[in-house]
C-alpha atoms as a PDB file:
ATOM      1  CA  UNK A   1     -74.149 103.868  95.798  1.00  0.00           C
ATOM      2  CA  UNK A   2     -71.979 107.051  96.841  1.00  0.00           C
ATOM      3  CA  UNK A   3     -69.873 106.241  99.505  1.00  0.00           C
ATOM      4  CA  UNK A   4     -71.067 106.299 103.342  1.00  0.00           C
ATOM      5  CA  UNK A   5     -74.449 107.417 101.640  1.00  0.00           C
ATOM      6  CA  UNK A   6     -77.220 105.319 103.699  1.00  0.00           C
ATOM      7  CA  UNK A   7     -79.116 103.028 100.869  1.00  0.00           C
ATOM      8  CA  UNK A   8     -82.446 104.666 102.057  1.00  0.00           C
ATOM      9  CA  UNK A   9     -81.083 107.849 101.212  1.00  0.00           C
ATOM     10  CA  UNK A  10     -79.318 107.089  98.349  1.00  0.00           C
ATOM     11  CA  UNK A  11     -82.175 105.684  96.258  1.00  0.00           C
ATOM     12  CA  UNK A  12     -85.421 108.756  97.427  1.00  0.00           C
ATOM     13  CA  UNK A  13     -86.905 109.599  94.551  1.00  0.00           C
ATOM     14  CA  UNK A  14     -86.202 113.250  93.505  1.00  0.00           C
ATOM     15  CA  UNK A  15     -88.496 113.509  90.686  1.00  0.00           C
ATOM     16  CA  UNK A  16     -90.169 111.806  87.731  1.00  0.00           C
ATOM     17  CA  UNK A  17     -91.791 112.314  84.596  1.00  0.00           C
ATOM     18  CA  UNK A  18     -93.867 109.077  84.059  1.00  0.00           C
ATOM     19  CA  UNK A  19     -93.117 106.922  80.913  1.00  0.00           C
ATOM     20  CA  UNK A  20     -89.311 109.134  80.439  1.00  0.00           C
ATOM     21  CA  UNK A  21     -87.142 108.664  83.838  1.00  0.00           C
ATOM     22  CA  UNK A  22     -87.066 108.744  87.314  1.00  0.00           C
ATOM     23  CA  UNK A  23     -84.175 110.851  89.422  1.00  0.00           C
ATOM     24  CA  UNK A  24     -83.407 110.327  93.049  1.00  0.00           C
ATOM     25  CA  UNK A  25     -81.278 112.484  95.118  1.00  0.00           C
ATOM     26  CA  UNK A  26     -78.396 110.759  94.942  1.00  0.00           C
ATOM     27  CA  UNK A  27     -78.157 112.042  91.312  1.00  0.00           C
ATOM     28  CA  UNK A  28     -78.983 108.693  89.713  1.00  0.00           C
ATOM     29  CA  UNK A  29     -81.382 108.608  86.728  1.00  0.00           C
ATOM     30  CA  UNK A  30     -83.535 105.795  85.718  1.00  0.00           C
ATOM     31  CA  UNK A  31     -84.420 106.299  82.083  1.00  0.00           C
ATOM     32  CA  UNK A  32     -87.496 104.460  81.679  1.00  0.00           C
ATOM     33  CA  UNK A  33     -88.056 104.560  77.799  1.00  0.00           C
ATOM     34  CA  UNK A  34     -85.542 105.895  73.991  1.00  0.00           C
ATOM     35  CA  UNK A  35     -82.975 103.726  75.437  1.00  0.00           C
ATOM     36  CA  UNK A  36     -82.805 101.491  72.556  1.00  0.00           C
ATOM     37  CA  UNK A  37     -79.674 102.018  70.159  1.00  0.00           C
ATOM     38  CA  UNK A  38     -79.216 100.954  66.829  1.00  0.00           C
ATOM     39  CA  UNK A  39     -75.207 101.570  65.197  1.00  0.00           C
ATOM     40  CA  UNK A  40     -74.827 103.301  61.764  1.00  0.00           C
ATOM     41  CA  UNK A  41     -74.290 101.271  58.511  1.00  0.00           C
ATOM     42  CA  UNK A  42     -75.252 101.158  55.015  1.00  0.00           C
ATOM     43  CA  UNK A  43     -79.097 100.915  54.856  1.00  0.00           C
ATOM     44  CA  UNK A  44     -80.293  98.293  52.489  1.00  0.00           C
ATOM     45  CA  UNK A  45     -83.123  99.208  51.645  1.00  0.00           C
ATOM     46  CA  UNK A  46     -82.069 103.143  50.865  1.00  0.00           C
ATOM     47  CA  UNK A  47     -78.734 102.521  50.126  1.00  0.00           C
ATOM     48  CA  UNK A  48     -78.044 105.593  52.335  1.00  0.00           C
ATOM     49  CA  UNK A  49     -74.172 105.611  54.681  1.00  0.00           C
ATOM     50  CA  UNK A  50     -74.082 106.452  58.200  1.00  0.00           C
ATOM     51  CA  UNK A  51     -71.407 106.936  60.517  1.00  0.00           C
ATOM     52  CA  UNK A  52     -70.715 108.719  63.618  1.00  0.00           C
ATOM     53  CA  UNK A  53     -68.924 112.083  64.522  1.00  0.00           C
ATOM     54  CA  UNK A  54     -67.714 113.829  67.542  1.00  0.00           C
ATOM     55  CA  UNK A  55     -68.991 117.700  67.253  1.00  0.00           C
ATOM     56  CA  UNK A  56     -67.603 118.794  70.696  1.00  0.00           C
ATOM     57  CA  UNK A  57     -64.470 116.522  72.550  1.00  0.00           C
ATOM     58  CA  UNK A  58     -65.049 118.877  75.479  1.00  0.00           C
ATOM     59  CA  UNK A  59     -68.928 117.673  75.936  1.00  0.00           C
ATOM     60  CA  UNK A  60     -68.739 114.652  73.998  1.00  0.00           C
ATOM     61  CA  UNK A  61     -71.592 116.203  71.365  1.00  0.00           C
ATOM     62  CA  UNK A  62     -71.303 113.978  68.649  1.00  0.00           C
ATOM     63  CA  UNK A  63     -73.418 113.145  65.582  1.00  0.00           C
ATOM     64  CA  UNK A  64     -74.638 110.518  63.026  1.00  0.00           C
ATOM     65  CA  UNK A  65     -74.675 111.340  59.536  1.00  0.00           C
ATOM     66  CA  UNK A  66     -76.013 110.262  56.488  1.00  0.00           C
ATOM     67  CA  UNK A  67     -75.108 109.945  52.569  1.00  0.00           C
ATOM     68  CA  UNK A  68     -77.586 109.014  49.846  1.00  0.00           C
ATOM     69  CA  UNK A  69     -76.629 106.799  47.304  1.00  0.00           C
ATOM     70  CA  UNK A  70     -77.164 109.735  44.736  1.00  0.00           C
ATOM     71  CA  UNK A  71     -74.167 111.902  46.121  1.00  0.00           C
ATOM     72  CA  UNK A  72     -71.836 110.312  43.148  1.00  0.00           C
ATOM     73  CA  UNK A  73     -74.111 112.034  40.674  1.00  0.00           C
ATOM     74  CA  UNK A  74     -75.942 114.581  41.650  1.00  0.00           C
ATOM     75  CA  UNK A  75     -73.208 116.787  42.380  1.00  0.00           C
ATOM     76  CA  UNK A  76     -73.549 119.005  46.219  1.00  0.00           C
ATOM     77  CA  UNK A  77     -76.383 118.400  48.268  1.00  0.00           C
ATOM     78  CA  UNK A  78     -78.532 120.220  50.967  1.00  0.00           C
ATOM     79  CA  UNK A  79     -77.885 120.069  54.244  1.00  0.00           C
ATOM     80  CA  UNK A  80     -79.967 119.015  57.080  1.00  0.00           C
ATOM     81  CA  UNK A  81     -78.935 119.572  60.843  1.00  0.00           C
ATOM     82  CA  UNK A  82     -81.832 117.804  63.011  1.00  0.00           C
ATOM     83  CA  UNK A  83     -82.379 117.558  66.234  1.00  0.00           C
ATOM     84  CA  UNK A  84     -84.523 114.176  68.029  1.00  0.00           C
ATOM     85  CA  UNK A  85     -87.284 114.424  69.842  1.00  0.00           C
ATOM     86  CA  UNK A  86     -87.752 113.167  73.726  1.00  0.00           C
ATOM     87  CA  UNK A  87     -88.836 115.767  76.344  1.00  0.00           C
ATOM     88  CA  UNK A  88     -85.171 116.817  76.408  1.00  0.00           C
ATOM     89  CA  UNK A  89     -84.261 113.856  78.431  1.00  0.00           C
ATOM     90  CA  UNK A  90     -84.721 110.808  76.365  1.00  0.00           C
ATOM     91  CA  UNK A  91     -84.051 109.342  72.795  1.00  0.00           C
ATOM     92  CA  UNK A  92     -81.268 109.813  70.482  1.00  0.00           C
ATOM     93  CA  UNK A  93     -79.558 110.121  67.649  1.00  0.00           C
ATOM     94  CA  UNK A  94     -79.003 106.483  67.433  1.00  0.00           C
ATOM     95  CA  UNK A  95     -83.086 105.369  68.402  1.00  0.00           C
ATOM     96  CA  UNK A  96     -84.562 102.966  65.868  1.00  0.00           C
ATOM     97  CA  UNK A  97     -86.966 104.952  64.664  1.00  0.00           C
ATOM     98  CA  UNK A  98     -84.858 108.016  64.220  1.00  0.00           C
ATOM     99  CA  UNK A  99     -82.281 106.192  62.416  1.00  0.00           C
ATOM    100  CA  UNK A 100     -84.737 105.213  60.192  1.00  0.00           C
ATOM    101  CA  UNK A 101     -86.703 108.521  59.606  1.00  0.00           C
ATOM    102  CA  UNK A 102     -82.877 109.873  59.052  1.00  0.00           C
ATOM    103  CA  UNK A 103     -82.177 107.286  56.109  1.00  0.00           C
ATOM    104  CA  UNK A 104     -85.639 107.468  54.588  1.00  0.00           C
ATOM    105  CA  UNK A 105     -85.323 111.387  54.364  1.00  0.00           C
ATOM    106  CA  UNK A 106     -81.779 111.666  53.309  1.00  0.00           C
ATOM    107  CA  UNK A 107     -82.872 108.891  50.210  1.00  0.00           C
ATOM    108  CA  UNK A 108     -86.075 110.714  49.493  1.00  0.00           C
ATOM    109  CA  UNK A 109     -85.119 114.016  49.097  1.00  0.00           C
ATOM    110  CA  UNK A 110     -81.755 113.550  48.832  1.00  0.00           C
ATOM    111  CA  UNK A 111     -79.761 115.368  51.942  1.00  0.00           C
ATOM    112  CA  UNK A 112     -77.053 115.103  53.636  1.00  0.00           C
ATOM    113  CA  UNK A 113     -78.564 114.750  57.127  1.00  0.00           C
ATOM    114  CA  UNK A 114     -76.773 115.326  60.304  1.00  0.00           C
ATOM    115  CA  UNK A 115     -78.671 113.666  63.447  1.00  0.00           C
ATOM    116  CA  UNK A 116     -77.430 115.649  66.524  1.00  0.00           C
ATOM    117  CA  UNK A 117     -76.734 114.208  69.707  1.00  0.00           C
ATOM    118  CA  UNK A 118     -77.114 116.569  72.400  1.00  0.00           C
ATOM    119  CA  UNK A 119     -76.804 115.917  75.855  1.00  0.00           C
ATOM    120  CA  UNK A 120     -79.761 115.473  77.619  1.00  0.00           C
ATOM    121  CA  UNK A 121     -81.494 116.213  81.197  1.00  0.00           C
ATOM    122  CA  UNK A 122     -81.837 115.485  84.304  1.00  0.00           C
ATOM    123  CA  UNK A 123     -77.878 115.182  83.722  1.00  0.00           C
ATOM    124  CA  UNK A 124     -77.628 118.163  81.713  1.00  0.00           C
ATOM    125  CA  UNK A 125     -80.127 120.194  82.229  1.00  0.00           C
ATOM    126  CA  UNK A 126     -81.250 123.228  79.677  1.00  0.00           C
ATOM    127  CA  UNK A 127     -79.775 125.258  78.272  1.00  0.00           C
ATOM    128  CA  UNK A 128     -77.197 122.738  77.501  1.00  0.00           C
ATOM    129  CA  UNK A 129     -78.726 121.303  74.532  1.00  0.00           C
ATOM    130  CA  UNK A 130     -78.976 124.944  73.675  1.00  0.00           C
ATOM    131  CA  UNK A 131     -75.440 125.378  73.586  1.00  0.00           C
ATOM    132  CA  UNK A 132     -75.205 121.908  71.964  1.00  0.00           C
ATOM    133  CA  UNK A 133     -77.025 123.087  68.533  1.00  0.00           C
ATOM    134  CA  UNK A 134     -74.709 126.003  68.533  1.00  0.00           C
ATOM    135  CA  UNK A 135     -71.615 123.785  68.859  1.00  0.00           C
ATOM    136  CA  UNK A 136     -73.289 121.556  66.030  1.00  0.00           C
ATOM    137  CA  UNK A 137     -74.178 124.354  63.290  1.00  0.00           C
ATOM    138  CA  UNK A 138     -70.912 125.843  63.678  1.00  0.00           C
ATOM    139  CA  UNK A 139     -69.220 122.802  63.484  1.00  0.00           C
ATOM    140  CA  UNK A 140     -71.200 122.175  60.315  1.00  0.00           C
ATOM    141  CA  UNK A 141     -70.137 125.654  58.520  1.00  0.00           C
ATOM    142  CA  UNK A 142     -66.460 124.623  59.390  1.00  0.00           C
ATOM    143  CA  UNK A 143     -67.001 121.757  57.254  1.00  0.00           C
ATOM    144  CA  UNK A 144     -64.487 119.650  59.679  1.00  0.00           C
ATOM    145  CA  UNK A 145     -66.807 116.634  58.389  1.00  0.00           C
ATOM    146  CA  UNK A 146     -65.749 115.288  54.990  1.00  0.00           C
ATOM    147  CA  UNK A 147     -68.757 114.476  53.856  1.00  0.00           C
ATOM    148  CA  UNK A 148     -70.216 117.922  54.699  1.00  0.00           C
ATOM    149  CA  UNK A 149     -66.604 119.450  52.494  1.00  0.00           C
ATOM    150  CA  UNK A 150     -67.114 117.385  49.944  1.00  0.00           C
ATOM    151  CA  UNK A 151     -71.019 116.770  48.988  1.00  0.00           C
ATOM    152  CA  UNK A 152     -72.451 119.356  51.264  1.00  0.00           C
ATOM    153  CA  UNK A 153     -74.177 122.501  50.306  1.00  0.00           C
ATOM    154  CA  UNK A 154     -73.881 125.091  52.943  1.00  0.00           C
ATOM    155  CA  UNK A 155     -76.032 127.516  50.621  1.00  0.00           C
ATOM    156  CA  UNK A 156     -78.634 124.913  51.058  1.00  0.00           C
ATOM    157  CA  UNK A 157     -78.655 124.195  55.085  1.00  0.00           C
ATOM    158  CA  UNK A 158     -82.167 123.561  56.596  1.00  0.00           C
ATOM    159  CA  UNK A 159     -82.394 122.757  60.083  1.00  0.00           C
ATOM    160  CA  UNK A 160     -85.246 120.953  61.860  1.00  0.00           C
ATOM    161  CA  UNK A 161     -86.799 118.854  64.917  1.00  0.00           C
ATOM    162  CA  UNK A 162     -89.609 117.120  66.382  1.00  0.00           C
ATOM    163  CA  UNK A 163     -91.256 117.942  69.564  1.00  0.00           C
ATOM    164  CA  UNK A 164     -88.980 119.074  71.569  1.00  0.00           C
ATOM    165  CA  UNK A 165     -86.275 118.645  68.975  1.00  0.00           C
ATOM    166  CA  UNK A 166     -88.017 121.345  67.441  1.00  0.00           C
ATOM    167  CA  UNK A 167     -87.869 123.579  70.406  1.00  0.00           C
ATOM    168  CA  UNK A 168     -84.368 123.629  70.493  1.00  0.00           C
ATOM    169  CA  UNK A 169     -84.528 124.242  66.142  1.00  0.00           C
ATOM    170  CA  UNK A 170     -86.108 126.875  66.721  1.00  0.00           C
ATOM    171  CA  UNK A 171     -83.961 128.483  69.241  1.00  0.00           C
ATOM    172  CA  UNK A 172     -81.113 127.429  66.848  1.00  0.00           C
ATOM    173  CA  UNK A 173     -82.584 129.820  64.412  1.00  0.00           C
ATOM    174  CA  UNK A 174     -83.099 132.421  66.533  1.00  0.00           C
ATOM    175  CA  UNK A 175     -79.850 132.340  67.725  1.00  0.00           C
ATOM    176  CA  UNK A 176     -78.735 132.186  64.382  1.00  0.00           C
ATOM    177  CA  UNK A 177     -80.294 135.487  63.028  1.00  0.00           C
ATOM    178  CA  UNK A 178     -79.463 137.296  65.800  1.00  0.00           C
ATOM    179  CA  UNK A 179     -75.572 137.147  65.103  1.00  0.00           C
ATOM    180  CA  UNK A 180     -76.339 137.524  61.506  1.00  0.00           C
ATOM    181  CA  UNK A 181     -76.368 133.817  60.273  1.00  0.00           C
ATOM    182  CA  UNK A 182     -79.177 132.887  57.994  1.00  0.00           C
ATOM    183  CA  UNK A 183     -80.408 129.016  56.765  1.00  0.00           C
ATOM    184  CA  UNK A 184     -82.274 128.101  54.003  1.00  0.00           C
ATOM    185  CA  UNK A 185     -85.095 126.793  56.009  1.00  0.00           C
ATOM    186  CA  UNK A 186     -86.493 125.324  59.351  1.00  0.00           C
ATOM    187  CA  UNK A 187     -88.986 122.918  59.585  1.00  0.00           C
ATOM    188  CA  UNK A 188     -90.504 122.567  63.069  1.00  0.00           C
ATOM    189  CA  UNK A 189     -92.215 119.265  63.502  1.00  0.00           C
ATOM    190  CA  UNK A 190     -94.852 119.120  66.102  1.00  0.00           C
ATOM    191  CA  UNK A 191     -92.680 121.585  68.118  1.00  0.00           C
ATOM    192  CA  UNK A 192     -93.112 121.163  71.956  1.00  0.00           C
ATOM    193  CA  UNK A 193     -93.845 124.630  73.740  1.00  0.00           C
ATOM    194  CA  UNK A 194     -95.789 125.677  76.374  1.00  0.00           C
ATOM    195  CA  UNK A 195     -96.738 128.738  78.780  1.00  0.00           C
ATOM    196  CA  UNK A 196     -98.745 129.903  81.703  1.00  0.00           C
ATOM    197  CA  UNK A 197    -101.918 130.263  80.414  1.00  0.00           C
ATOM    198  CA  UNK A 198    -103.839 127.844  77.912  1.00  0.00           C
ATOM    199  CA  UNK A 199    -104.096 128.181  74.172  1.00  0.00           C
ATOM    200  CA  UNK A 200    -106.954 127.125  72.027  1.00  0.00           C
ATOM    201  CA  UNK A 201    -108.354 123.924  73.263  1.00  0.00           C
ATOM    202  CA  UNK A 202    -105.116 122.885  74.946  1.00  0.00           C
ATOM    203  CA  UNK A 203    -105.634 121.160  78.178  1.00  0.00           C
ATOM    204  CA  UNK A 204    -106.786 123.384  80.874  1.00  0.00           C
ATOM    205  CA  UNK A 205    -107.050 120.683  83.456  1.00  0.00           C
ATOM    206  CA  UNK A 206    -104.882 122.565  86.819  1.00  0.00           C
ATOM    207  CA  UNK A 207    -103.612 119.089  87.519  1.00  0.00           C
ATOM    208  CA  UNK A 208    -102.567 118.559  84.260  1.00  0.00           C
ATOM    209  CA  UNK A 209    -100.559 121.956  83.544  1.00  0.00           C
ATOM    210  CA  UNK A 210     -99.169 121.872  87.583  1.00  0.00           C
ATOM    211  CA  UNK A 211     -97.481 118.776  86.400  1.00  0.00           C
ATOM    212  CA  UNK A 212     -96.452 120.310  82.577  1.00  0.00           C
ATOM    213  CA  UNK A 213     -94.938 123.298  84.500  1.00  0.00           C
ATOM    214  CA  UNK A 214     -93.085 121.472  87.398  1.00  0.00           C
ATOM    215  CA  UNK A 215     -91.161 119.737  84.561  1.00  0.00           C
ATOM    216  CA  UNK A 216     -90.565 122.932  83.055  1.00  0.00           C
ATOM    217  CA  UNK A 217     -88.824 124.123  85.995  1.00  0.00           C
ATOM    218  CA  UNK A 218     -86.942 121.059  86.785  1.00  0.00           C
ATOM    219  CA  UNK A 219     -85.480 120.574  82.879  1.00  0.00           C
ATOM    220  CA  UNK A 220     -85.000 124.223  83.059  1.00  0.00           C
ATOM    221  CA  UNK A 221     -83.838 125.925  86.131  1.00  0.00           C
ATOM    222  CA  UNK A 222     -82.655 129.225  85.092  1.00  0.00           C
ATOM    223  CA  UNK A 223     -86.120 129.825  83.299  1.00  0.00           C
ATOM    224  CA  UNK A 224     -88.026 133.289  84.073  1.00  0.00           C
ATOM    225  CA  UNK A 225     -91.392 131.777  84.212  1.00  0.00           C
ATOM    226  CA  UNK A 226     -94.030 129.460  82.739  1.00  0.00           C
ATOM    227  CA  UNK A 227     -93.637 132.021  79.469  1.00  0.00           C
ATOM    228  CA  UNK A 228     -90.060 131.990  79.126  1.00  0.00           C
ATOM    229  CA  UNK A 229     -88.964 132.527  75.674  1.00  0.00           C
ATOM    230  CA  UNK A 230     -87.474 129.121  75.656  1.00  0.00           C
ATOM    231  CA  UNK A 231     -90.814 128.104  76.723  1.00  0.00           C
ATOM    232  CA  UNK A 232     -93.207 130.435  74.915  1.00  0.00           C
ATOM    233  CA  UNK A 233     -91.880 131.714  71.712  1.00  0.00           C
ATOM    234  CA  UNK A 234     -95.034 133.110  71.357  1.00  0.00           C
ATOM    235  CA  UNK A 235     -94.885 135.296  74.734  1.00  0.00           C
ATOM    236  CA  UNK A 236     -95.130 138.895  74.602  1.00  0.00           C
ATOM    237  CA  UNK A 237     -92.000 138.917  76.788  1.00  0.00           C
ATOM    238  CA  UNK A 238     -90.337 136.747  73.914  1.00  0.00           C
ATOM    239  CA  UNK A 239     -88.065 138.447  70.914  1.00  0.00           C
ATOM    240  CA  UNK A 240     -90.335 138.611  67.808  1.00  0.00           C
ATOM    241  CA  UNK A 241     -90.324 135.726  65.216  1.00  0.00           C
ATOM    242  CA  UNK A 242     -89.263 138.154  62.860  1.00  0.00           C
ATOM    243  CA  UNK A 243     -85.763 137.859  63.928  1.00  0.00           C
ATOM    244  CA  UNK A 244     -85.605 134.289  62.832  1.00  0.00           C
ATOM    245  CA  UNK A 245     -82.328 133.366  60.825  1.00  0.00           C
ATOM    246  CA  UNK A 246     -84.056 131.448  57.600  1.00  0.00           C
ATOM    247  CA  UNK A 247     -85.645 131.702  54.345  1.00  0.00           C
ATOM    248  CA  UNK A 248     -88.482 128.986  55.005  1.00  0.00           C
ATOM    249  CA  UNK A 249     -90.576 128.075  57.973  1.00  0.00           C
ATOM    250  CA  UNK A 250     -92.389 125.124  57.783  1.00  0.00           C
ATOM    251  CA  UNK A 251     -94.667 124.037  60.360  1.00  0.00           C
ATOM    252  CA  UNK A 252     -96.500 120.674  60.967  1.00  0.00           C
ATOM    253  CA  UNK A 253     -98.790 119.486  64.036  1.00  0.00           C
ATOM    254  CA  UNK A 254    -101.053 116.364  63.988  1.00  0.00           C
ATOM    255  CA  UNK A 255    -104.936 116.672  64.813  1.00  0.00           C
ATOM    256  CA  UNK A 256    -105.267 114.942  67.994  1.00  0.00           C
ATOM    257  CA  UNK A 257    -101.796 116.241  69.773  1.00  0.00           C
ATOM    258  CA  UNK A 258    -102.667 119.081  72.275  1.00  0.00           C
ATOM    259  CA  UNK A 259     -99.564 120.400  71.094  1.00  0.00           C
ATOM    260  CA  UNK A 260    -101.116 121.863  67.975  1.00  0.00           C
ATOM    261  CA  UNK A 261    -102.616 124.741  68.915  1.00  0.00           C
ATOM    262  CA  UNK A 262     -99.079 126.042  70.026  1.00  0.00           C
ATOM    263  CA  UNK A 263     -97.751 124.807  66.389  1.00  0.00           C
ATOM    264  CA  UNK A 264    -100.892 126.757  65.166  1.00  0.00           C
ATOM    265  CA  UNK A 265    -100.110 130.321  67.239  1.00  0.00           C
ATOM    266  CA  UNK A 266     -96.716 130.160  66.105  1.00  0.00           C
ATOM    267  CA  UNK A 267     -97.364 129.931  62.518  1.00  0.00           C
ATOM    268  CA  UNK A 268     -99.671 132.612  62.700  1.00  0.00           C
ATOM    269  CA  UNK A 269     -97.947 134.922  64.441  1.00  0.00           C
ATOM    270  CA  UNK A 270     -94.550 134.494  62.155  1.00  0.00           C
ATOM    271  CA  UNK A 271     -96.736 135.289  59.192  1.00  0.00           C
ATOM    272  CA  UNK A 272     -97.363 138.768  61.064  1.00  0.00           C
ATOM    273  CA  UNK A 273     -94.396 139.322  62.679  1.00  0.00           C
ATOM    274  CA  UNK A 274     -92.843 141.494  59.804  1.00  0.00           C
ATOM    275  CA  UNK A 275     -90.373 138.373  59.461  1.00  0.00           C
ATOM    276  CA  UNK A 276     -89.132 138.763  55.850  1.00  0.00           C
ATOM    277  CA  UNK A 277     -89.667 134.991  54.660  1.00  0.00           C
ATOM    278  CA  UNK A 278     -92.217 132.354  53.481  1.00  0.00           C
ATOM    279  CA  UNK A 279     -94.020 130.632  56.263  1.00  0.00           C
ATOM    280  CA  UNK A 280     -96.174 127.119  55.291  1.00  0.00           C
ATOM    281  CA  UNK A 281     -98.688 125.116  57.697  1.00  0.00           C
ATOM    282  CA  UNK A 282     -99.294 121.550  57.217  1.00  0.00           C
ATOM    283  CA  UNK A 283    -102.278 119.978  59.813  1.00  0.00           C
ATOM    284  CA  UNK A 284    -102.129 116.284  59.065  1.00  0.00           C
ATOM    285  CA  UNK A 285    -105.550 114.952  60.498  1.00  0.00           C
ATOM    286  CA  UNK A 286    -106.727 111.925  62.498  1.00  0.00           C
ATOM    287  CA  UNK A 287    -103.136 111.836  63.579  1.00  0.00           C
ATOM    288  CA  UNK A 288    -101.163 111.506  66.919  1.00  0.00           C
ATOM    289  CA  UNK A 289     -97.926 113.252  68.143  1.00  0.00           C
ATOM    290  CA  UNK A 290     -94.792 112.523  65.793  1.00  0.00           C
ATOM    291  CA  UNK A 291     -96.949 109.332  63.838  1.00  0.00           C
ATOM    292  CA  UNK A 292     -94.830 109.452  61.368  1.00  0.00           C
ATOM    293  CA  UNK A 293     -92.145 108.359  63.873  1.00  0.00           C
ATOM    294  CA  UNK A 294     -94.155 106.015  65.779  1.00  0.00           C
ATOM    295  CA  UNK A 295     -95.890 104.250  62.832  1.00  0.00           C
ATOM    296  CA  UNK A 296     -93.293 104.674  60.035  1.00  0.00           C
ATOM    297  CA  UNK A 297     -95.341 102.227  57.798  1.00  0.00           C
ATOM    298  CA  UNK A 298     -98.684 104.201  57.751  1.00  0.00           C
ATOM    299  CA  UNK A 299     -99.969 106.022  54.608  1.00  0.00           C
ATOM    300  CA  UNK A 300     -99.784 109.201  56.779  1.00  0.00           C
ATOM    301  CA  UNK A 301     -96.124 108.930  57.325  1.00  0.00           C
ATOM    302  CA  UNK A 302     -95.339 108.181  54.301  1.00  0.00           C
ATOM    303  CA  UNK A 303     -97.399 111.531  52.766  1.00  0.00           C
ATOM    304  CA  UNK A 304     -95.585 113.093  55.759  1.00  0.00           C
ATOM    305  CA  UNK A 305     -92.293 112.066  54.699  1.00  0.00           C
ATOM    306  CA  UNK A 306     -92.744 113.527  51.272  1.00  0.00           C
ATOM    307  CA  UNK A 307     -93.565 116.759  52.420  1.00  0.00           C
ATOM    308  CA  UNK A 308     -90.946 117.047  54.485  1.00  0.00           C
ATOM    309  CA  UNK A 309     -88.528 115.851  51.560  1.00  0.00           C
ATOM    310  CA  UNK A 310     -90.196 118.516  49.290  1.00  0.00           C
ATOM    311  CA  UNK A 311     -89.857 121.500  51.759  1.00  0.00           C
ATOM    312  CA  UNK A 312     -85.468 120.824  51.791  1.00  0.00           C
ATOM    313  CA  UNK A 313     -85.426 119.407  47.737  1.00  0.00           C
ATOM    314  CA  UNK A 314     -86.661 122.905  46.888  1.00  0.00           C
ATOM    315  CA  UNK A 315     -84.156 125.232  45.541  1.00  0.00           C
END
């Protein structure tokens, strides 16, 4: 407790998000779930490498990466700068089952993958993992890493995220073609967005979206509304999809995730956008949010995992 802070005082709950972390007032935060760690190593069963980095001394950004097997012979690889899912606030680049999706994909494909690990809310609250991705792609095209020098591809750079991993990609990119920067490709896995007013056959339910947009506001408290672009890509307010800083889009959602219908608006309104690229939709059905993460051993992951591989193999 902070000093000559009354215990009653120091432990009132602030605010929670049930199943990710409670934070009381005294600026403590109970994580309730991604806490788990696992530390790099040579993967068995892949025979992929990973270690950590440090991306940013100053924030303490840092990294794990990971090198297929195949790096001796198949001469430079492509590049993949991801970004874990969580809500902003929990996971990371060292969770179980991102640390496996990370060596499965990098074996698969093969890529050079490069697990960011941003900081994350209530502590740090958006847009620091913003700023984060920014300090991580330009760290990448520095090639300070020397796996990234030597076997990495910068031609060939993809970047991509789940949920709300690929909320922040895509802000990445955006960010990225607005200063001129372009990537081969982003895939956007189940991206986590939201606004003000219901799309599809998202939930309507006022109880449901009062709660959605009170954690908006907390995780976020610079935003300009429920249809903030960081929010609502799709927003009339929001700068057109056409100024996004890739090749390739691809976008995936899973049939019985609300979040689909947002996955499904923004792929459609890329394609029309005037955005000079090639956009691709893949709707995996009878599926949950990010399966492929929470039941790695499924048939449906593993058909998921191959597309994935296929969209950053291509030339």
């Amino acid at each position: 407790m902070g000093a000559g802070v009354p215990a009653a005082v120091e432990e009132e709950l602030e605010f929670e998000v049930p199943y990710y972390f409670r934070y009381y007032r005294s600026g403590r935060v109970e994580r309730l779930s991604g806490t788990t760690t696992v530390p790099p190593s040579l993967d068995p069963s892949t025979g992929v490498e990973s270690r950590d980095a440090i991306i940013d001394p100053s924030t303490n950004v840092s990294a794990r990466l990971y090198l297929p097997r195949s790096n001796s012979s198949a001469g430079k690889l492509p590049i993949l700068l991801y970004f874990h899912g969580g809500g902003f606030c929990i996971e990371s680049a060292a969770s179980p089952n991102y640390h496996r999706h990370l060596n499965t994909l990098s074996s698969l494909t093969p890529i050079i993958a490069i697990s960011v690990n941003y900081r994350l809310a209530p502590e740090h609250r958006l847009p620091a993992a913003y700023d984060d991705a920014w300090a991580a792609i330009q760290w990448v095209l520095s090639q300070a890493d020397p796996w990234v020098a030597q076997f990495g591809d910068l031609n060939r750079m993809f970047v991509a995220g789940d949920s709300a991993g690929g909320n922040i990609a895509h802000q990445l990119v955006m960010r990225a073609g607005a200063v001129g920067l372009r990537v081969k490709g982003m895939a956007l896995v189940h991206p986590f967005f939201w606004g003000s007013a219901p799309v599809g056959l998202e939930p309507g339910d006022e109880e449901f979206r009062v709660r959605m947009n009170r954690r908006w506001w907390f995780m976020c408290p610079g935003a300009v509304g429920l249809d903030d672009p960081r929010w609502n890509p799709t927003a009339e307010t929001s700068p057109s999809l056409a100024g996004l800083g890739c090749e390739r889009v691809l976008v995936t959602v899973a049939d019985k995730d609300y979040l689909k219908y947002r996955g499904k608006e923004y792929y459609e309104m890329l394609k029309t956008s005037g955005w000079k690229g090639v956009a691709e939709f893949v709707e995996t059905p009878a599926a949950v949010h990010v399966f492929h993460l929470q039941y790695p051993e499924s048939e449906i992951a593993a058909k998921k995992i191959r597309v994935l591989a296929d969209f950053f193999g291509r030339e």
